[in-house]
N, C-alpha and C. Protein backbone atom coordinates (compact mmCIF):
# COMPACT_ATOMS: atom_id res chain seq x y z
N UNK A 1 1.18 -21.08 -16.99
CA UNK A 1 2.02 -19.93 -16.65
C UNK A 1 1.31 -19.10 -15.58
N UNK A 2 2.25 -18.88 -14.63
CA UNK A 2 1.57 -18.37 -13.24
C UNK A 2 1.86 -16.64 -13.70
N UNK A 3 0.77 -15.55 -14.05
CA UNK A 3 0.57 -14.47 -13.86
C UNK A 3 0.90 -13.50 -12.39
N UNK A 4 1.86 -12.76 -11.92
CA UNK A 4 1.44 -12.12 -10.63
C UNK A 4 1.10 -10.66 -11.05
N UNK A 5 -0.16 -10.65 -10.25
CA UNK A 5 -1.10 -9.10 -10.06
C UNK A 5 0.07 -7.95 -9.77
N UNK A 6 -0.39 -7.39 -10.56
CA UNK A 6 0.29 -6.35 -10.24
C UNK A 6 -0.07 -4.68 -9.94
N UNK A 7 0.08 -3.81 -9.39
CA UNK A 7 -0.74 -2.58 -9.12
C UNK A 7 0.76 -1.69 -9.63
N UNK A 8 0.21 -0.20 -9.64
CA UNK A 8 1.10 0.84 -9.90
C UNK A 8 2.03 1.90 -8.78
N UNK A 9 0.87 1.73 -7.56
CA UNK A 9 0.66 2.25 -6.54
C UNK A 9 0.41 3.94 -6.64
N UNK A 10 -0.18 4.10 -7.69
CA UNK A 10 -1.15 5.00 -8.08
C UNK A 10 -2.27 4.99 -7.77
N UNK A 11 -2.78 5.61 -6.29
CA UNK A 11 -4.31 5.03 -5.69
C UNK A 11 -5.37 5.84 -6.89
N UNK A 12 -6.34 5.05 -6.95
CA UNK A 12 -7.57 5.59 -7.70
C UNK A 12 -8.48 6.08 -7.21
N UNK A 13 -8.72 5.84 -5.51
CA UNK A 13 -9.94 6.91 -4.80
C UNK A 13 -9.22 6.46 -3.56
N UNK A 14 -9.79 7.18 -2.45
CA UNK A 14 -10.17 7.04 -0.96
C UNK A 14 -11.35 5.85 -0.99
N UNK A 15 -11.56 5.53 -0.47
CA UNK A 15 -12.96 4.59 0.42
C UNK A 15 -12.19 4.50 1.51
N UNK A 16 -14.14 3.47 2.22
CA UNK A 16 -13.51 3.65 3.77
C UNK A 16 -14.35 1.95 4.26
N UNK A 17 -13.41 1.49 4.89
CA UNK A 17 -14.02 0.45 5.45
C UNK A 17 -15.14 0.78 5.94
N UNK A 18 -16.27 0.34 6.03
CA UNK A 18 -17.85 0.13 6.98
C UNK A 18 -18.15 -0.74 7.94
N UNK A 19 -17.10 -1.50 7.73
CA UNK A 19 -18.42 -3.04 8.52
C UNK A 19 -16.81 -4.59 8.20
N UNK A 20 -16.51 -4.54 9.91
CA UNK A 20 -15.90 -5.24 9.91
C UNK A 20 -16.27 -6.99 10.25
N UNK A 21 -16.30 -7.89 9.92
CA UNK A 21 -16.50 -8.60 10.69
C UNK A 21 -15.76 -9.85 11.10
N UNK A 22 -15.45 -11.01 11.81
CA UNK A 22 -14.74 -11.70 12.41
C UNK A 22 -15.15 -13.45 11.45
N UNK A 23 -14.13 -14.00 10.51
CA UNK A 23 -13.86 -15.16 10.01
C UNK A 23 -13.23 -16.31 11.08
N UNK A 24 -13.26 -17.18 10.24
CA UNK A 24 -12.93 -18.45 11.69
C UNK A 24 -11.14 -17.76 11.22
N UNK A 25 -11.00 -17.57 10.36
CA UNK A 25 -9.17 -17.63 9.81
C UNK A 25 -8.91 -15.97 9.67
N UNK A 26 -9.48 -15.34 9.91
CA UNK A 26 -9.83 -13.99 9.67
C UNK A 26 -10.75 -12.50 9.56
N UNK A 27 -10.59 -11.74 8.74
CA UNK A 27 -11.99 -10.63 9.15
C UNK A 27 -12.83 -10.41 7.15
N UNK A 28 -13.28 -10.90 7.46
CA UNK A 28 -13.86 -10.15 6.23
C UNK A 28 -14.55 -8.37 6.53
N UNK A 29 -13.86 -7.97 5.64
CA UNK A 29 -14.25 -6.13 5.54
C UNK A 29 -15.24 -5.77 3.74
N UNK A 30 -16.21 -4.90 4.50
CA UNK A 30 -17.06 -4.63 3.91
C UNK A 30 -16.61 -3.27 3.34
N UNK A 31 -16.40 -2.37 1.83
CA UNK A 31 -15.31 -1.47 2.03
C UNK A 31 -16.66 -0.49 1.04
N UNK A 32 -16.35 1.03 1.27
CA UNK A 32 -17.13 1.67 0.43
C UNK A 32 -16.08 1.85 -0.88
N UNK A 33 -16.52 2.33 -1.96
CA UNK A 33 -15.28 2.10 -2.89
C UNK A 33 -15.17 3.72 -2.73
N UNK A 34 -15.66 4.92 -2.61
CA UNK A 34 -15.30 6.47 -3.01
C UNK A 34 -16.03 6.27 -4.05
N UNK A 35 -14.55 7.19 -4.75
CA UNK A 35 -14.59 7.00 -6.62
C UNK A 35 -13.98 6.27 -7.39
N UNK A 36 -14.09 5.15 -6.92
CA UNK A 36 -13.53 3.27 -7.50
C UNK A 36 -14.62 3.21 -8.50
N UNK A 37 -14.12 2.96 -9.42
CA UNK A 37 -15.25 2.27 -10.66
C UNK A 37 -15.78 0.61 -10.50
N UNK A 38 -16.25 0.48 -9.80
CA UNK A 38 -16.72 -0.98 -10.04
C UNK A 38 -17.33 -1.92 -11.07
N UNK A 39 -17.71 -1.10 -12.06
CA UNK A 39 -18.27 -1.13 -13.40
C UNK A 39 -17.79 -2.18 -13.84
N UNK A 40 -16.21 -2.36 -14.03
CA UNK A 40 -15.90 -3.57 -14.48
C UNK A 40 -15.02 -4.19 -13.98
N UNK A 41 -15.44 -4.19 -12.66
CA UNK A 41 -14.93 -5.04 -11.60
C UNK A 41 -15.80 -6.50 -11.39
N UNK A 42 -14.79 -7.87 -10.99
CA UNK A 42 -16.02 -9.22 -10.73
C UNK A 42 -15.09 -9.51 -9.40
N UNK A 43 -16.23 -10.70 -8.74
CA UNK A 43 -15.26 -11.02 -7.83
C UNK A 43 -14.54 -12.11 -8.08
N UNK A 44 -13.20 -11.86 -7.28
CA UNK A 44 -12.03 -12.67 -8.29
C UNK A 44 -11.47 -11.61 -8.21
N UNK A 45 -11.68 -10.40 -8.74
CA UNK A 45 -10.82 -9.50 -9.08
C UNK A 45 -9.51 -9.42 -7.77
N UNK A 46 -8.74 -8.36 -8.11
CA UNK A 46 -7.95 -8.05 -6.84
C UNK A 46 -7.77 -6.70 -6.98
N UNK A 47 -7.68 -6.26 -5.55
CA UNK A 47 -7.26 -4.54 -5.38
C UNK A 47 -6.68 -4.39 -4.08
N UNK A 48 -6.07 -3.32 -4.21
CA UNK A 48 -5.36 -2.99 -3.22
C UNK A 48 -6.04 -2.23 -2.34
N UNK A 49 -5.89 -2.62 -0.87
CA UNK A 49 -6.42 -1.71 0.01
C UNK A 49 -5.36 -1.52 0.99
N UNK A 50 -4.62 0.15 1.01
CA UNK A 50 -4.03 0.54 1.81
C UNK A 50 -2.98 0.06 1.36
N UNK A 51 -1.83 -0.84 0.07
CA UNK A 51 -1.00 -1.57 -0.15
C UNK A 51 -0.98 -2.62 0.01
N UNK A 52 -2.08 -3.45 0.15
CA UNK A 52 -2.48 -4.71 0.54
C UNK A 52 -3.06 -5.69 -0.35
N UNK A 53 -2.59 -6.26 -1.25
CA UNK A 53 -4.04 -7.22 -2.18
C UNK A 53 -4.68 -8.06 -1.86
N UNK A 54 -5.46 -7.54 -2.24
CA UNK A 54 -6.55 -8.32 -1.31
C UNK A 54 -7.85 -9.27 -2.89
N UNK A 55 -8.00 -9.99 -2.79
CA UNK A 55 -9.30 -10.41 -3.52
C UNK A 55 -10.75 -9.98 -3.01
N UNK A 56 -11.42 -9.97 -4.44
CA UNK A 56 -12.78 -9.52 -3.99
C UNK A 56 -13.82 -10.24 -4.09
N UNK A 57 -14.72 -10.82 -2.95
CA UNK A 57 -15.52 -11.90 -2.76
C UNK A 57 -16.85 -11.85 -2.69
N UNK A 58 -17.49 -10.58 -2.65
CA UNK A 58 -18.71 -10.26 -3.23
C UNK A 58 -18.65 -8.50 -3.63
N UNK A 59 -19.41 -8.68 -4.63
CA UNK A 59 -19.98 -7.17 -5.02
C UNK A 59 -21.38 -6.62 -4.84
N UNK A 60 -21.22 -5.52 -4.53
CA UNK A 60 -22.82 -4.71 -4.36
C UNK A 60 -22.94 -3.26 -4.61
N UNK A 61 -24.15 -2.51 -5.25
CA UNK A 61 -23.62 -1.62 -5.55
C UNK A 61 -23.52 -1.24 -4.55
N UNK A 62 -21.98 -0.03 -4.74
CA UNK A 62 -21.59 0.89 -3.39
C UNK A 62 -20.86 0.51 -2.30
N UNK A 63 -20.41 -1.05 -2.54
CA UNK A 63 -19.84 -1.88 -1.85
C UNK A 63 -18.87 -3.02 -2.98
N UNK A 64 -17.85 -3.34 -1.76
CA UNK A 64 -17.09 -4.27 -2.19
C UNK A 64 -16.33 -4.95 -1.04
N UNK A 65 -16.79 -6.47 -0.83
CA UNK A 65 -15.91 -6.94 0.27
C UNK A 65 -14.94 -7.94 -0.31
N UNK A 66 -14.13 -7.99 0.60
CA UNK A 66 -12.70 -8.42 0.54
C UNK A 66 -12.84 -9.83 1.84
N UNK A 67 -11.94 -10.62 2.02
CA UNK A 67 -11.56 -11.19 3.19
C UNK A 67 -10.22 -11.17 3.16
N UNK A 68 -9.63 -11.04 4.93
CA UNK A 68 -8.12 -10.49 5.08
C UNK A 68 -7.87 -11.82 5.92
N UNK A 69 -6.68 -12.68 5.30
CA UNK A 69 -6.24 -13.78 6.30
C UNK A 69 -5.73 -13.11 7.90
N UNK A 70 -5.63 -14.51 8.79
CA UNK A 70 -4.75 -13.73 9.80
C UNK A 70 -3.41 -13.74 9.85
N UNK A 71 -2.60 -14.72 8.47
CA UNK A 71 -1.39 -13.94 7.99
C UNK A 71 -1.33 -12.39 7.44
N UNK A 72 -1.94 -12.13 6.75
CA UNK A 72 -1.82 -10.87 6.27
C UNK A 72 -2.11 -9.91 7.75
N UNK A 73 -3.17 -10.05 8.27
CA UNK A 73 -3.22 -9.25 9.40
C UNK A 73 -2.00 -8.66 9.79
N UNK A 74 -1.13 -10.26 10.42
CA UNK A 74 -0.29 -10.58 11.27
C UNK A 74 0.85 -9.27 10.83
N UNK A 75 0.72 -9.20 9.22
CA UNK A 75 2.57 -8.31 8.33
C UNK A 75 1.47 -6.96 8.20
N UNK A 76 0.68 -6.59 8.44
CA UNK A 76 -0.04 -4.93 7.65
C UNK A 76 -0.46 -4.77 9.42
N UNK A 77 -1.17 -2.87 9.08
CA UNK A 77 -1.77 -2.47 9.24
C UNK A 77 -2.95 -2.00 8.69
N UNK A 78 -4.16 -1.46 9.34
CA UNK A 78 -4.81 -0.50 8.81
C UNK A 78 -6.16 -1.57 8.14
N UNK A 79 -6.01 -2.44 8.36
CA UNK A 79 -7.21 -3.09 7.69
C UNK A 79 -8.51 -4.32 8.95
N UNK A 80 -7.90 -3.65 10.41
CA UNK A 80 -8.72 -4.09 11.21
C UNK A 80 -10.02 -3.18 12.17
N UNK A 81 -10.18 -2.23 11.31
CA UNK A 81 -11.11 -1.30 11.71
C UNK A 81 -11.66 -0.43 10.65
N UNK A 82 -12.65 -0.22 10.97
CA UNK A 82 -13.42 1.25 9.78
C UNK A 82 -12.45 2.40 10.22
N UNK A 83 -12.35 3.00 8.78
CA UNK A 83 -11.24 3.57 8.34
C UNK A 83 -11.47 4.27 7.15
N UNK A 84 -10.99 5.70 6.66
CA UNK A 84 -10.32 5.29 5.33
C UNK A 84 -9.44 5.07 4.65
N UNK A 85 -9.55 4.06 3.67
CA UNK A 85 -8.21 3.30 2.92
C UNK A 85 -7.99 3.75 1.25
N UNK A 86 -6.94 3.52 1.25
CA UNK A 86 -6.53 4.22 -0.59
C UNK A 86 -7.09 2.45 -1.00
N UNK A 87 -7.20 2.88 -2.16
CA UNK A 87 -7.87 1.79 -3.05
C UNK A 87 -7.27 1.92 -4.49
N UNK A 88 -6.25 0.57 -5.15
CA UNK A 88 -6.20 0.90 -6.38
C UNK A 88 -6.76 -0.42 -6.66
N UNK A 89 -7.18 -0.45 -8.49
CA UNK A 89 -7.40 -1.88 -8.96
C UNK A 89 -6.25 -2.19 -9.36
N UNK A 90 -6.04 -3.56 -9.70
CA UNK A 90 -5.10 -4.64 -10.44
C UNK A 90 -4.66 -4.07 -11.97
N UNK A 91 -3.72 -3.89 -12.35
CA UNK A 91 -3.25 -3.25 -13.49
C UNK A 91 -3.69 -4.33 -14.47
N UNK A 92 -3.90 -3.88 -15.71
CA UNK A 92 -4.51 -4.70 -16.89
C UNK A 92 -2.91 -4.23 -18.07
N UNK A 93 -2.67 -5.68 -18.70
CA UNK A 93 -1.68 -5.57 -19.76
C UNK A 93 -2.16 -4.13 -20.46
N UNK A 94 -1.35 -3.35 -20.59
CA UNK A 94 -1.41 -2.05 -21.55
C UNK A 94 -1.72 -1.04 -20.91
N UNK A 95 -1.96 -1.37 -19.79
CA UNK A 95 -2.00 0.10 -18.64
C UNK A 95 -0.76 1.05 -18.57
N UNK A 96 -1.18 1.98 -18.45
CA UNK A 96 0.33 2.95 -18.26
C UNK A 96 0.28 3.11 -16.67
N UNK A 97 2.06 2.80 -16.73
CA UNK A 97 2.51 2.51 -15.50
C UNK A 97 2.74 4.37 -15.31
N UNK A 98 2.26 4.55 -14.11
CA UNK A 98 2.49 6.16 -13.58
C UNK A 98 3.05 5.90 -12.42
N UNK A 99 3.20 4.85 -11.66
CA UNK A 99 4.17 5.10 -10.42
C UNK A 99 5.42 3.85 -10.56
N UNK A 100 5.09 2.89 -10.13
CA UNK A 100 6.29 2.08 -9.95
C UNK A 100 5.65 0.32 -10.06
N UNK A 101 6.29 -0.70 -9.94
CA UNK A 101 5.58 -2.14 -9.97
C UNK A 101 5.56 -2.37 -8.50
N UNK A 102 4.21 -2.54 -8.36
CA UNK A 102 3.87 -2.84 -6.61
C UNK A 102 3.40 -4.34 -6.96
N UNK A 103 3.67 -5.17 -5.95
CA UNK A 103 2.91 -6.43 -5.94
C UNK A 103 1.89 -7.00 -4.67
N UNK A 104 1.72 -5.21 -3.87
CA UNK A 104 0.47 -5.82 -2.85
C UNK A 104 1.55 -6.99 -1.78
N UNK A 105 1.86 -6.88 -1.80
CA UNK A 105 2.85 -7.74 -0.77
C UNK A 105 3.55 -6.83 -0.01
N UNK A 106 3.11 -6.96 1.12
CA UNK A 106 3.69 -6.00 2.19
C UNK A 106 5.02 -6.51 2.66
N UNK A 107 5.86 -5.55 2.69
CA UNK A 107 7.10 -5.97 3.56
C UNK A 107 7.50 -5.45 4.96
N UNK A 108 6.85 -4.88 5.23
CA UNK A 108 6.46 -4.69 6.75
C UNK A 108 6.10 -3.17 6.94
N UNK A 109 5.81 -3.09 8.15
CA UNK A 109 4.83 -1.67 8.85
C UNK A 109 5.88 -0.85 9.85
N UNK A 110 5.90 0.45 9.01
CA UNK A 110 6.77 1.32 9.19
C UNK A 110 5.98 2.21 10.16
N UNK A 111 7.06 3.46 11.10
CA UNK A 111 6.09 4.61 11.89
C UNK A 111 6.60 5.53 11.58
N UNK A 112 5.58 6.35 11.85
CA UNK A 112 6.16 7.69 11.09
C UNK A 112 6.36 8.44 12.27
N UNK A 113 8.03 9.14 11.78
CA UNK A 113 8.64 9.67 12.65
C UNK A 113 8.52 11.28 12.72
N UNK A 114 8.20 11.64 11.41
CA UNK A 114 7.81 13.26 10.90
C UNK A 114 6.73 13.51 10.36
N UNK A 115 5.70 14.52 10.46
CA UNK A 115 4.97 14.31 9.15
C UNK A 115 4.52 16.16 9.35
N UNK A 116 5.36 17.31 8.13
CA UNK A 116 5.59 18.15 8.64
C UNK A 116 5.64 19.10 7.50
N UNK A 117 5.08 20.65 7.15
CA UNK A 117 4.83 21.17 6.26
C UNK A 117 6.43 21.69 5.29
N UNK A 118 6.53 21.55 4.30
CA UNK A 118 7.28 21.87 3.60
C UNK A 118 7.39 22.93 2.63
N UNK A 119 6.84 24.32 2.87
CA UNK A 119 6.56 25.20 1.65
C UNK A 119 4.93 24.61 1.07
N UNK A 120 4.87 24.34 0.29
CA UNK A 120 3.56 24.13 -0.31
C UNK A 120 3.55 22.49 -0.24
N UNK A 121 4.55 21.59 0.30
CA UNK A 121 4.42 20.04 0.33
C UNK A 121 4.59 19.60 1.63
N UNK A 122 4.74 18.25 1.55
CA UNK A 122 4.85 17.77 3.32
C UNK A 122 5.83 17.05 3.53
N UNK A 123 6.65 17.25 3.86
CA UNK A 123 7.82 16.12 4.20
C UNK A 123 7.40 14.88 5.65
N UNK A 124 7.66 13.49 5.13
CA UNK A 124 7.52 12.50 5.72
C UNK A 124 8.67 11.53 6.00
N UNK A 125 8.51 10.99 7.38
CA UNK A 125 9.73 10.44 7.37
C UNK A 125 9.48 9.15 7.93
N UNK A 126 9.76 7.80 8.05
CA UNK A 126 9.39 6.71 8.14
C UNK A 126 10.56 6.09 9.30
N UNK A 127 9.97 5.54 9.85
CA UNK A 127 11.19 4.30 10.53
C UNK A 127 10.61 2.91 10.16
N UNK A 128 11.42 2.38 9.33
CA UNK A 128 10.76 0.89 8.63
C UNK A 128 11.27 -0.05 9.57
N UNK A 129 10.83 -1.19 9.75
CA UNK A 129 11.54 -2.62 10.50
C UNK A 129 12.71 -2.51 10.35
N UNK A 130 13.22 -2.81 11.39
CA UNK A 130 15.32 -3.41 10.98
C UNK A 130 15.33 -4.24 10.54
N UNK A 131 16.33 -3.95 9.57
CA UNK A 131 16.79 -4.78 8.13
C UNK A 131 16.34 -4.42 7.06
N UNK A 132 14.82 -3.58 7.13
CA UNK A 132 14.22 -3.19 5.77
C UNK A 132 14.82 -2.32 5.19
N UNK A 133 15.94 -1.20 5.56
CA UNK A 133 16.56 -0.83 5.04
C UNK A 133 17.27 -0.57 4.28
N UNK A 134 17.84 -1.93 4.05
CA UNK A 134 19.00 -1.89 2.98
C UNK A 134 18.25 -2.28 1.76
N UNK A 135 17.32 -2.25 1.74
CA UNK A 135 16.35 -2.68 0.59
C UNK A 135 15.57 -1.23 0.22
N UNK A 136 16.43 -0.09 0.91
CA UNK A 136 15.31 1.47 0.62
C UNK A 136 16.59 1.90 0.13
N UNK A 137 16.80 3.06 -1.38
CA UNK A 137 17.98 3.29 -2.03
C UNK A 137 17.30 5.11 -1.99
N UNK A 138 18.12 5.86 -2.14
CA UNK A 138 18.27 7.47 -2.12
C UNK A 138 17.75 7.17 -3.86
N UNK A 139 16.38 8.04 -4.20
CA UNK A 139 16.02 8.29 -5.75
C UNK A 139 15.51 7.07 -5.55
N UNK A 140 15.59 6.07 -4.86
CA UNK A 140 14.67 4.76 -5.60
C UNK A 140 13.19 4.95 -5.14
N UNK A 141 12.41 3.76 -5.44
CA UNK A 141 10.78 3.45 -5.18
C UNK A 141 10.36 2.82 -3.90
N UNK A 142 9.35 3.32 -3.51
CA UNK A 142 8.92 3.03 -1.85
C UNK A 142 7.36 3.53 -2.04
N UNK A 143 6.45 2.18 -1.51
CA UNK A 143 5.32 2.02 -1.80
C UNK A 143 4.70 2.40 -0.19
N UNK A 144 4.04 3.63 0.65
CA UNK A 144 3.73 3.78 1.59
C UNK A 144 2.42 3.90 1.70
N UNK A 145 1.54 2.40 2.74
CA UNK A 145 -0.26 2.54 2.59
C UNK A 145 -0.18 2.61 0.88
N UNK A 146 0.50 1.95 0.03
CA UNK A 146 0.05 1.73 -1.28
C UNK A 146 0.44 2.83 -2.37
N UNK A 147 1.06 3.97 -1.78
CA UNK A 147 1.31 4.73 -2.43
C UNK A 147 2.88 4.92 -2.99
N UNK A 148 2.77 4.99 -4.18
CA UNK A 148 3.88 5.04 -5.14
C UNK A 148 4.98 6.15 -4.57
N UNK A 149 5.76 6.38 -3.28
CA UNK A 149 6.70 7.70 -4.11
C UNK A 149 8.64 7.45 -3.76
N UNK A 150 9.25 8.56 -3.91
CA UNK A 150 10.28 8.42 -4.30
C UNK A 150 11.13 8.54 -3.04
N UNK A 151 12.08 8.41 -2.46
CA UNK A 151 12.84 8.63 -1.45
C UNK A 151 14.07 9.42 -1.52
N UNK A 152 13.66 10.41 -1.11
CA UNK A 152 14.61 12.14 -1.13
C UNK A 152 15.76 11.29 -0.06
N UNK A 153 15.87 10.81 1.10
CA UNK A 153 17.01 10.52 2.01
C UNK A 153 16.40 9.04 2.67
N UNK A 154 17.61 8.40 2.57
CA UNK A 154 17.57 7.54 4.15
C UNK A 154 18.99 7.31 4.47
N UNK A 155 18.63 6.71 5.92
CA UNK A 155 19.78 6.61 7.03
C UNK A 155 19.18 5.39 7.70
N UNK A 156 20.21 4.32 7.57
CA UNK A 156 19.94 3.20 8.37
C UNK A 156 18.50 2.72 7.99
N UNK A 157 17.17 2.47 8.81
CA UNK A 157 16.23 1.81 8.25
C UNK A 157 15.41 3.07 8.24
N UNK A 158 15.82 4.50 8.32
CA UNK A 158 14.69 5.23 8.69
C UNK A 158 15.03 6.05 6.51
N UNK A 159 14.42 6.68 6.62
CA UNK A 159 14.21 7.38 5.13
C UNK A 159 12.94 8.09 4.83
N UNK A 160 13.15 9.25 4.33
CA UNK A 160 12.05 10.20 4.28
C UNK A 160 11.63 10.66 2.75
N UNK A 161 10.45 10.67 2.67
CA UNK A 161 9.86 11.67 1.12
C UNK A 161 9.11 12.91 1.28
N UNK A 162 9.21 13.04 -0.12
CA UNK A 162 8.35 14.36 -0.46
C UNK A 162 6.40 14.01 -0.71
N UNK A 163 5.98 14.48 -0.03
CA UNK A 163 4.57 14.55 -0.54
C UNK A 163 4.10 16.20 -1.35
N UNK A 164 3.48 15.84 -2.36
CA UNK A 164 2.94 17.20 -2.91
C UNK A 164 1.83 17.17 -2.63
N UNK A 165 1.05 18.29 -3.03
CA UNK A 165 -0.63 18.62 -2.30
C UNK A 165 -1.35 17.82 -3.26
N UNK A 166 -1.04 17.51 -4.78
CA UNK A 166 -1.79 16.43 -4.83
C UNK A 166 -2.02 15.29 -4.37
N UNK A 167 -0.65 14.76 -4.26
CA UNK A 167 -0.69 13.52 -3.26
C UNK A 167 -1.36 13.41 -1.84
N UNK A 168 -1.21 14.93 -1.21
CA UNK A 168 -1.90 14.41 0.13
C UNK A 168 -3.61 14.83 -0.19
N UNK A 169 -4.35 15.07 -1.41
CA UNK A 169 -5.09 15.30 -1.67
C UNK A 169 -5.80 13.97 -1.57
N UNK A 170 -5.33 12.86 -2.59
CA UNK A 170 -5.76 12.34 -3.44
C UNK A 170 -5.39 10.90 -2.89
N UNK A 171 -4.95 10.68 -1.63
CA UNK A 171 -4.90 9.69 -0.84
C UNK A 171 -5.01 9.91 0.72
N UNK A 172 -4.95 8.80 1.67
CA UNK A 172 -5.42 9.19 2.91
C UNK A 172 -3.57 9.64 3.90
N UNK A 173 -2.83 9.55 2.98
CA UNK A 173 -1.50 9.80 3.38
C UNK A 173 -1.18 11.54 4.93
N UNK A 174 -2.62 12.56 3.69
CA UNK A 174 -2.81 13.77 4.82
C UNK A 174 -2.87 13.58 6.08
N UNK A 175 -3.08 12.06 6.42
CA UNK A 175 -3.88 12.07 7.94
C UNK A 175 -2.79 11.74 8.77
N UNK A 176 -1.67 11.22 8.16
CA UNK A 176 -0.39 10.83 8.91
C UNK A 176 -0.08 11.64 10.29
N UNK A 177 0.47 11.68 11.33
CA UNK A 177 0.90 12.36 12.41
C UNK A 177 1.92 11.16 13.09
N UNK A 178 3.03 11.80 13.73
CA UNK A 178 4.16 11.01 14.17
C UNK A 178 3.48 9.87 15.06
N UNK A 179 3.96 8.62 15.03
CA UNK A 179 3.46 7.20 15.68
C UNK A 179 2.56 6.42 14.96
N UNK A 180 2.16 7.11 13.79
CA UNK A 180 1.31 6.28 13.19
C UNK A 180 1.99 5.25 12.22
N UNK A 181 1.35 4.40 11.65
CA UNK A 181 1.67 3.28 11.52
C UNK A 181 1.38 2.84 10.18
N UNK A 182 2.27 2.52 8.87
CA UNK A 182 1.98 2.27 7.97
C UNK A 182 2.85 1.27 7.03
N UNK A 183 1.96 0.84 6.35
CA UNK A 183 2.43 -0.09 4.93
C UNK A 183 3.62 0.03 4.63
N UNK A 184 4.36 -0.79 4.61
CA UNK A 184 5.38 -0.44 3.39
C UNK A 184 5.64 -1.37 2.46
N UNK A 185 6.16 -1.05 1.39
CA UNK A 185 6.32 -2.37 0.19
C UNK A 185 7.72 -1.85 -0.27
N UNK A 186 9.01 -2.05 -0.51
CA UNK A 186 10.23 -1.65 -0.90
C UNK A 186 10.28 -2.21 -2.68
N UNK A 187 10.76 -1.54 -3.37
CA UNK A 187 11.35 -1.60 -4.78
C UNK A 187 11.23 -3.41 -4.84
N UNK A 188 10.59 -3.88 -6.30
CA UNK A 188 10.31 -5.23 -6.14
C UNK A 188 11.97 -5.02 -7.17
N UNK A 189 12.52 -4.95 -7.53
CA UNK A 189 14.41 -5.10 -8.19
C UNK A 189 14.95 -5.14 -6.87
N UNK A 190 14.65 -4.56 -6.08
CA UNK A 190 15.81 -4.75 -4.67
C UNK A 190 15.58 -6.10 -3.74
N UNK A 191 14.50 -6.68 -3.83
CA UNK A 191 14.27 -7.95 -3.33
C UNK A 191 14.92 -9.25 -4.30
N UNK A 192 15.26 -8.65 -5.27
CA UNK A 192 15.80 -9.82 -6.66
C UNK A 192 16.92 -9.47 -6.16
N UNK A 193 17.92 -8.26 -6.40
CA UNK A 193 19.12 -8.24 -6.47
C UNK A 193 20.05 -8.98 -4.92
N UNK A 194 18.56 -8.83 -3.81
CA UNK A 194 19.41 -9.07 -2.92
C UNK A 194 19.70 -11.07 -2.85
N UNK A 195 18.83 -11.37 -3.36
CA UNK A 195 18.16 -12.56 -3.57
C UNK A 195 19.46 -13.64 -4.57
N UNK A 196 19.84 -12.57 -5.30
CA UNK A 196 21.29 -13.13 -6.34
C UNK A 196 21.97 -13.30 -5.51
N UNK A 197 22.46 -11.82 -4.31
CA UNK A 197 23.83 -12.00 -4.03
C UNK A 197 23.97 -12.86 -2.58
N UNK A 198 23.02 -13.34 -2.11
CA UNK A 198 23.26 -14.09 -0.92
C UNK A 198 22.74 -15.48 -1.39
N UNK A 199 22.14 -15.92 -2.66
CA UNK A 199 21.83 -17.34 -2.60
C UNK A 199 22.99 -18.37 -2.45
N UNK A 200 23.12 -19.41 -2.27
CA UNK A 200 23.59 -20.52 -1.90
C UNK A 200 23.39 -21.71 -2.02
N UNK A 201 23.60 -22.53 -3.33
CA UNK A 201 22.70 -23.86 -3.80
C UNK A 201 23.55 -24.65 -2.85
């Protein structure tokens, strides 16, 4: 029975890439964890960096590297330079789910069209790939750079949320400014439902 990893998109710290370097098929990245517990982390494990899963192929303290294919490259951002990246681990059976089911599978790299104070929060607004759209619902789940939140509006492929000050606290989401360039992962039910109504044996 094939298991798929799954995350919450509830980041657990900031870290920051250190030390990039160049694979025959890709880059292996050398990542600081923040306040990632590595304690009972092995490699094997998987975590998310930036919305990305990635496996982990050696450990050290204070370190944790990853290797990034040049498929994955090819669909993300954000993981070809020192940086900092949100970091969650791999959810364990009996975890409490606090954001939504992410599966680290990017569905493509959105820009941000707003990123702009709201009273005490920040309103953000995205332009996702064409076509990704119809896969983003008003109240549904939208995983941005890995982060779990909810979608107040969209129109066509573009759609905007609410950030609160914890959120821009407690991930690297604060650093956003219009043109920048990020993750996205859409509701894993909206990739099924669409999946029913257009199949064709």
């Amino acid at each position: 029975m094939t298991i798929t990893t799954m995350f919450s998109g509830i980041v657990e710290a900031v870290g920051r890439i250190k030390h990039v370097s160049t694979l025959e098929e890709g880059l292996r990245l050398s990542v600081a964890p923040g306040g990632l517990d590595l304690a009972d982390m092995k490699t094997g494990d998987s975590v998310a960096v930036n919305g990305v899963c990635l496996t982990v192929v050696a450990l050290a303290p204070g370190t944790l590297t990853v290797d990034v294919s040049r498929e994955t490259l090819s669909c993300t951002c954000g993981l070809d330079a020192p940086g900092e990246v949100n970091l969650e681990k791999a959810l364990r059976l009996g975890d409490r789910l606090g954001g939504h089911l992410v599966t680290g599978h990017v569905d493509g790299v959105g820009t941000v069209t707003r990123f702009e104070r709201a009273g005490e929060c920040h309103t953000l607004s995205v332009k996702a790939p064409p076509g990704l759209g119809r896969y983003i619902a008003r109240k549904g789940s939208i995983a941005v750079h890995g982060v779990s939140l909810t979608v107040n509006e969209v129109a066509g492929d573009e759609f905007t949320v609410n950030l609160i000050p914890f959120t821009l606290e407690a991930t690297t989401l604060k650093d956003l400014a219009p043109g920048a360039r990020v993750n996205l992962e859409v509701d894993l039910i909206a990739r099924y439902v669409e999946r029913l109504h257009s199949y064709q044996p």
